[in-house]
N, C-alpha and C. Protein backbone atom coordinates (compact mmCIF):
# COMPACT_ATOMS: atom_id res chain seq x y z
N UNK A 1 -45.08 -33.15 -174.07
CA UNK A 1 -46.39 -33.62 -173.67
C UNK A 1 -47.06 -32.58 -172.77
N UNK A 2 -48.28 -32.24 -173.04
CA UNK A 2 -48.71 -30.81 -172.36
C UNK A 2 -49.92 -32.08 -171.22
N UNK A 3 -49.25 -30.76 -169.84
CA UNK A 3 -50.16 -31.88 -168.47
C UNK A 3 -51.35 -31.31 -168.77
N UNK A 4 -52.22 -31.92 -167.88
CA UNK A 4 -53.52 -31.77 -167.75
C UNK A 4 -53.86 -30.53 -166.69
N UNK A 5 -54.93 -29.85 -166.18
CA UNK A 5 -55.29 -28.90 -165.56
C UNK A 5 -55.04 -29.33 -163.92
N UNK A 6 -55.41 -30.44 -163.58
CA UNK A 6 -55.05 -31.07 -162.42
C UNK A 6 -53.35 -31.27 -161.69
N UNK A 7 -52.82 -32.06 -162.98
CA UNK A 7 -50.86 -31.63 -162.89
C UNK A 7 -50.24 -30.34 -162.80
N UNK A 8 -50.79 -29.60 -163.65
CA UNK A 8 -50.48 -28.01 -163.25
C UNK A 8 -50.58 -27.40 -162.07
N UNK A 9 -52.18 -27.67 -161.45
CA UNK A 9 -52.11 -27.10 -160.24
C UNK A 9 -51.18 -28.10 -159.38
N UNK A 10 -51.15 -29.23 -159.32
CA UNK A 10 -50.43 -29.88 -158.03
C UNK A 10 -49.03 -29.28 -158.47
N UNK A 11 -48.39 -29.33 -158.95
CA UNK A 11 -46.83 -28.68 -159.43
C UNK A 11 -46.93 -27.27 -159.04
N UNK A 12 -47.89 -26.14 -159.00
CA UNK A 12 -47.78 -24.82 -158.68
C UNK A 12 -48.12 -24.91 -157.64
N UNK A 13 -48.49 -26.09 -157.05
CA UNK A 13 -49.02 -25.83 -155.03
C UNK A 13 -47.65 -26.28 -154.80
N UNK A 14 -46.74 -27.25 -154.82
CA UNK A 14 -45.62 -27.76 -154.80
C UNK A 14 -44.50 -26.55 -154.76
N UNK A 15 -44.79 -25.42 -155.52
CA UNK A 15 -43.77 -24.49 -155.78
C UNK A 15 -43.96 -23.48 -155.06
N UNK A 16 -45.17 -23.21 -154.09
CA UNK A 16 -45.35 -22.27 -153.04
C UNK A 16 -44.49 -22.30 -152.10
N UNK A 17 -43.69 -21.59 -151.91
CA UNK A 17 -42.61 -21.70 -151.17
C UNK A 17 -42.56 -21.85 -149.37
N UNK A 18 -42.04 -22.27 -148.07
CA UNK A 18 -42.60 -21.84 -147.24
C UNK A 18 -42.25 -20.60 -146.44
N UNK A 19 -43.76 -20.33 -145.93
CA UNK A 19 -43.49 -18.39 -145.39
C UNK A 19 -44.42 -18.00 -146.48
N UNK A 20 -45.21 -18.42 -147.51
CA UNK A 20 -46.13 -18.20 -148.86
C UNK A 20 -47.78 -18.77 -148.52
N UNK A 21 -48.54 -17.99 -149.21
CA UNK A 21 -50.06 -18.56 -149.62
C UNK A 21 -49.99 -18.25 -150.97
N UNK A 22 -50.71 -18.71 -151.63
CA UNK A 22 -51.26 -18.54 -152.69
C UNK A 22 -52.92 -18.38 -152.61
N UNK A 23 -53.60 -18.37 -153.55
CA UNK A 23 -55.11 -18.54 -153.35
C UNK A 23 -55.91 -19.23 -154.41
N UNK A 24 -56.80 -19.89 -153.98
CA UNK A 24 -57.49 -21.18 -154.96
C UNK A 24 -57.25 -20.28 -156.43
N UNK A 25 -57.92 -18.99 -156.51
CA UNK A 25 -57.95 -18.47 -158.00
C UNK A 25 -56.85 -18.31 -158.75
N UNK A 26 -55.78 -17.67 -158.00
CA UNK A 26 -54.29 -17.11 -158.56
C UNK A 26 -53.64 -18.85 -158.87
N UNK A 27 -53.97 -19.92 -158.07
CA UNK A 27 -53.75 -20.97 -158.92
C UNK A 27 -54.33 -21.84 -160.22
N UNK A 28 -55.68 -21.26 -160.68
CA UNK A 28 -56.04 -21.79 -160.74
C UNK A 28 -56.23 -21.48 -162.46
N UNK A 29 -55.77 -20.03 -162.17
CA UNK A 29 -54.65 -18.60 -163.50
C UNK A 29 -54.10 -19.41 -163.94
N UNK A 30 -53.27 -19.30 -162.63
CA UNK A 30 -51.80 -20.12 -163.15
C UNK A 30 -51.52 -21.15 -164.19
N UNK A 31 -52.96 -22.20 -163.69
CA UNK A 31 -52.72 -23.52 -164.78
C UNK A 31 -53.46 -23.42 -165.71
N UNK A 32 -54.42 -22.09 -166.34
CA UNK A 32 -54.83 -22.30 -167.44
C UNK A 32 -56.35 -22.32 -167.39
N UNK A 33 -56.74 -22.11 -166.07
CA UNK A 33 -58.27 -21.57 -166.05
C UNK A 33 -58.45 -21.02 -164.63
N UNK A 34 -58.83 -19.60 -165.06
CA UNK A 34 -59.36 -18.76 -164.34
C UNK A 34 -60.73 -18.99 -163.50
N UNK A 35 -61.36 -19.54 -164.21
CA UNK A 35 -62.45 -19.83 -163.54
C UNK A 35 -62.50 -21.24 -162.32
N UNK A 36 -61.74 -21.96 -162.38
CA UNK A 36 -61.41 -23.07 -161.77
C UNK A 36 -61.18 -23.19 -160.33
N UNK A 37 -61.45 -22.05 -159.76
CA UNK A 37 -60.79 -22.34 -158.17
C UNK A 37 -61.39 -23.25 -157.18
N UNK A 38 -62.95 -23.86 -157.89
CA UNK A 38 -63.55 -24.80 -157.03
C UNK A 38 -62.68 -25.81 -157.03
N UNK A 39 -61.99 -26.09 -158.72
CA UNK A 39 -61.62 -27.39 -159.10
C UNK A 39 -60.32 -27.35 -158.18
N UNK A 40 -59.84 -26.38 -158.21
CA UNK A 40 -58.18 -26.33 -157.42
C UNK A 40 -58.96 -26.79 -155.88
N UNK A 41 -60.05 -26.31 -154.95
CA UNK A 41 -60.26 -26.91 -154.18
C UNK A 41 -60.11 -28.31 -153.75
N UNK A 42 -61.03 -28.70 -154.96
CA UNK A 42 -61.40 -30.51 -155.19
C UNK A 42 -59.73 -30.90 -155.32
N UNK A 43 -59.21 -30.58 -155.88
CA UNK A 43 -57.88 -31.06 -155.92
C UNK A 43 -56.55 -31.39 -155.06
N UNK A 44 -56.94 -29.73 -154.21
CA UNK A 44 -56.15 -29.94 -152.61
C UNK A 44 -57.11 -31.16 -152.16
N UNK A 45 -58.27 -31.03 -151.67
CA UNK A 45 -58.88 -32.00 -150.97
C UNK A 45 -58.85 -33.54 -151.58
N UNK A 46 -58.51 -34.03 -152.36
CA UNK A 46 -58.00 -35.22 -153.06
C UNK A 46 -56.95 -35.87 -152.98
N UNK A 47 -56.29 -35.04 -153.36
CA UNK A 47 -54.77 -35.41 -153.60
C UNK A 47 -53.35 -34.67 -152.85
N UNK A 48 -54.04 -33.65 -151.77
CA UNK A 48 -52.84 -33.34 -150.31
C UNK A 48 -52.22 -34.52 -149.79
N UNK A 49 -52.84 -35.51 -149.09
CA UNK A 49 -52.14 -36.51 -148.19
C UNK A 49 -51.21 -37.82 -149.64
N UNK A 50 -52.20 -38.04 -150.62
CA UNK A 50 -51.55 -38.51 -151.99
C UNK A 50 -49.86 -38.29 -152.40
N UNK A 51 -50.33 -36.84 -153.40
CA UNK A 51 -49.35 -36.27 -153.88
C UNK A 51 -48.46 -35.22 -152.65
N UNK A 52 -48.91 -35.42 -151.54
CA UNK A 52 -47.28 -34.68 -150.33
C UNK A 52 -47.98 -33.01 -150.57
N UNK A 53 -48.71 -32.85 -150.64
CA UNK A 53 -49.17 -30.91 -151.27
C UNK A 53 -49.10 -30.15 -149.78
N UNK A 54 -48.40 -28.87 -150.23
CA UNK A 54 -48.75 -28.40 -148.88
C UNK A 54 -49.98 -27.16 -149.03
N UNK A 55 -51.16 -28.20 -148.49
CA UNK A 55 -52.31 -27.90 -148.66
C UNK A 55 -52.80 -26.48 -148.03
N UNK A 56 -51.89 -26.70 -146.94
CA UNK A 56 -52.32 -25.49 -146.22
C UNK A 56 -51.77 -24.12 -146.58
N UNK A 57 -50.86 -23.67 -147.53
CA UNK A 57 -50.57 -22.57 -148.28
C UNK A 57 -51.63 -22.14 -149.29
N UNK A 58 -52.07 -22.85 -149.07
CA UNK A 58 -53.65 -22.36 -150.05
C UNK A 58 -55.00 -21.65 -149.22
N UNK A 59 -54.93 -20.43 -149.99
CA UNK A 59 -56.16 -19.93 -148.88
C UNK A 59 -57.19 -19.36 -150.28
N UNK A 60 -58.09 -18.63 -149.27
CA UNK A 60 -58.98 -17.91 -150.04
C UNK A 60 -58.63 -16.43 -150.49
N UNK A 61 -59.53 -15.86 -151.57
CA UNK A 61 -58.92 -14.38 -152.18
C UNK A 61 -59.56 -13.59 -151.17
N UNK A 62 -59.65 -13.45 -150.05
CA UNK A 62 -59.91 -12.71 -148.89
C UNK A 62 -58.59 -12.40 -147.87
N UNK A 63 -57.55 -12.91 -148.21
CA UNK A 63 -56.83 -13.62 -147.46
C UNK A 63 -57.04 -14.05 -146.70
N UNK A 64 -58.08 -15.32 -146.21
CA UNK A 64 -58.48 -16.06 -145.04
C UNK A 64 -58.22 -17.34 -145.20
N UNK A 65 -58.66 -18.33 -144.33
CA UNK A 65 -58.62 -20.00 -144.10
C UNK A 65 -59.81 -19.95 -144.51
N UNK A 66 -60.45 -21.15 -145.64
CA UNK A 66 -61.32 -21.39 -146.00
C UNK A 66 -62.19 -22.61 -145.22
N UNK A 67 -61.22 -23.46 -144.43
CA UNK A 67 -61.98 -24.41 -143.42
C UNK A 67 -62.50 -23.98 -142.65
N UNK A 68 -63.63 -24.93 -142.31
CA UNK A 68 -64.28 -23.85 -140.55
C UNK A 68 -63.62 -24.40 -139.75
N UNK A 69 -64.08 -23.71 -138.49
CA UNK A 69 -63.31 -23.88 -137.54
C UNK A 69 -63.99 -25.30 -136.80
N UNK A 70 -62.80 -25.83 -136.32
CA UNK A 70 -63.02 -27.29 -135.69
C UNK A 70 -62.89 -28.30 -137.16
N UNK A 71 -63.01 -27.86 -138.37
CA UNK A 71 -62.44 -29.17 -139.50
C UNK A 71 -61.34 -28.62 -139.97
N UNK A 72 -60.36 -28.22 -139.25
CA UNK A 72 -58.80 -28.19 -140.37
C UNK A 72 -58.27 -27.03 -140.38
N UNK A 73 -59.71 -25.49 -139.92
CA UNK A 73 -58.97 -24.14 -139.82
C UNK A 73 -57.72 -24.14 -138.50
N UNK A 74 -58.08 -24.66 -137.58
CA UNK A 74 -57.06 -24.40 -136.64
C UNK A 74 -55.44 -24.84 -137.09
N UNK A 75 -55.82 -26.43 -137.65
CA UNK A 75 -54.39 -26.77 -137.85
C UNK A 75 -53.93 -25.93 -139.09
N UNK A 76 -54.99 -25.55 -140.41
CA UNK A 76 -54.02 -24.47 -141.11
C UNK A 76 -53.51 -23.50 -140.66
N UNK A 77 -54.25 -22.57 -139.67
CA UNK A 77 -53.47 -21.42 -139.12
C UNK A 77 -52.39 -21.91 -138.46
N UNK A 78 -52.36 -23.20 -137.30
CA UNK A 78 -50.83 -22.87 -137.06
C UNK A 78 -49.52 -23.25 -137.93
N UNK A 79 -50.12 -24.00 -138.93
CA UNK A 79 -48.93 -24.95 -139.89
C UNK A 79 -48.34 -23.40 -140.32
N UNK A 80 -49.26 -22.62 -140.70
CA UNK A 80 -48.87 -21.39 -141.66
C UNK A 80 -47.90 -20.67 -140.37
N UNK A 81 -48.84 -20.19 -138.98
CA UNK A 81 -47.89 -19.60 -138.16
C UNK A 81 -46.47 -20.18 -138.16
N UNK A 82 -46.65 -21.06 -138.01
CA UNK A 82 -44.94 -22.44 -138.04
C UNK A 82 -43.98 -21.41 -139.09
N UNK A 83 -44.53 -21.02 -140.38
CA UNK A 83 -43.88 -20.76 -141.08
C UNK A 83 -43.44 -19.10 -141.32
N UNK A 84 -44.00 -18.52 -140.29
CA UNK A 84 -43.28 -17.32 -140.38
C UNK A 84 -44.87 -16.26 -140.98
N UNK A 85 -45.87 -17.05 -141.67
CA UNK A 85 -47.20 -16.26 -142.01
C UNK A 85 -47.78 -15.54 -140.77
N UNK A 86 -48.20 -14.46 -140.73
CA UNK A 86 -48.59 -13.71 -139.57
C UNK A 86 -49.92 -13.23 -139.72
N UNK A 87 -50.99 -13.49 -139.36
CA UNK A 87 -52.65 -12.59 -139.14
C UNK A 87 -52.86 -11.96 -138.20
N UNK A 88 -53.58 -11.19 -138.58
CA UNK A 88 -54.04 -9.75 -138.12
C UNK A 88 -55.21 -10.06 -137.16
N UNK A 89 -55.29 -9.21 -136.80
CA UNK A 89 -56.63 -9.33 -136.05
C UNK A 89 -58.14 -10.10 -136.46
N UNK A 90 -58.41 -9.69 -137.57
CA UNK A 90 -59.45 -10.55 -138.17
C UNK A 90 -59.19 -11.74 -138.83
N UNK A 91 -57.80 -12.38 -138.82
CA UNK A 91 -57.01 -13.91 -139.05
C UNK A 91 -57.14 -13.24 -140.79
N UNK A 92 -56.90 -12.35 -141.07
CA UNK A 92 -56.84 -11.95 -142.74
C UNK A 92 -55.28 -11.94 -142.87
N UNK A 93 -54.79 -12.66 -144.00
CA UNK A 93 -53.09 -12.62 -143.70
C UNK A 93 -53.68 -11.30 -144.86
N UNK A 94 -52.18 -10.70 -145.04
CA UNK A 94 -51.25 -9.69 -145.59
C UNK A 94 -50.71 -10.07 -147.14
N UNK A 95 -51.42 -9.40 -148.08
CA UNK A 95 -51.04 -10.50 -149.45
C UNK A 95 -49.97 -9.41 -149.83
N UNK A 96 -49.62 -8.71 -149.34
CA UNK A 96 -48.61 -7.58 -149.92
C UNK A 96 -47.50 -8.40 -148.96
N UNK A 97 -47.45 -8.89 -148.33
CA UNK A 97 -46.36 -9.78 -147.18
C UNK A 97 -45.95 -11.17 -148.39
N UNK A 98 -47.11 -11.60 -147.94
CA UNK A 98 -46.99 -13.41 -147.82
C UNK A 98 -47.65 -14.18 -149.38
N UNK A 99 -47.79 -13.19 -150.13
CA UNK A 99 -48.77 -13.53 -151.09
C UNK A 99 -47.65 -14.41 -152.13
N UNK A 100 -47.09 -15.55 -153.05
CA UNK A 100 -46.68 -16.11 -153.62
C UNK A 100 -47.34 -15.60 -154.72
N UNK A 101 -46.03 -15.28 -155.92
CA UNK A 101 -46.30 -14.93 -157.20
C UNK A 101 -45.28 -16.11 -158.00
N UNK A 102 -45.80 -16.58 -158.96
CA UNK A 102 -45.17 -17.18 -159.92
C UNK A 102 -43.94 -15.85 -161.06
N UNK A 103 -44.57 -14.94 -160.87
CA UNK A 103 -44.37 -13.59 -162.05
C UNK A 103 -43.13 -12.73 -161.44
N UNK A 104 -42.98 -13.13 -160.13
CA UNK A 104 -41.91 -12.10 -159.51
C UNK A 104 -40.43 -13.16 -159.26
């Protein structure tokens, strides 16, 4: 039975390991449309507290936090610090570090 575009991504946010980001687009590859990273948005924001997602391994292809600050950026940066993710001066993580590949 082949999942839907929505099951794919929640199963590849699920498989981000912790000490990992991924990014809305490289997930969004992953399940079968490239163009989709709004939808992978809509999807963390839906179904994180739902389906258990760890929402906050998901960033933007900048390597940044896509929340502003005072709705949710603070607590993503430290959930991620918790895990060993480290930013730089301009809060840009390191995708040659921390970046989660399905391919490696």
């Amino acid at each position: 039975m082949s999942q839907n575009f929505s099951q794919k991504v929640k199963n590849i946010i699920k498989m981000i390991p912790v000490g990992k980001v991924a990014t809305y687009g490289q997930i969004a590859t992953y399940a079968g449309n490239p163009r989709g990273s709004r939808q992978v948005a809509w999807i963390l924001h839906s179904s994180s507290r739902k389906d258990d997602l760890p929402w906050h391994r998901v960033i933007n292809s900048k390597g940044k936090i896509s929340l502003p600050r005072d709705r949710g950026y603070e607590l993503q940066k430290e959930l991620l610090e918790k895990e060993g993710v480290v930013f730089d001066e301009n809060d840009t993580i390191d995708f040659d570090r921390f970046l989660f590949s399905l391919l490696s």
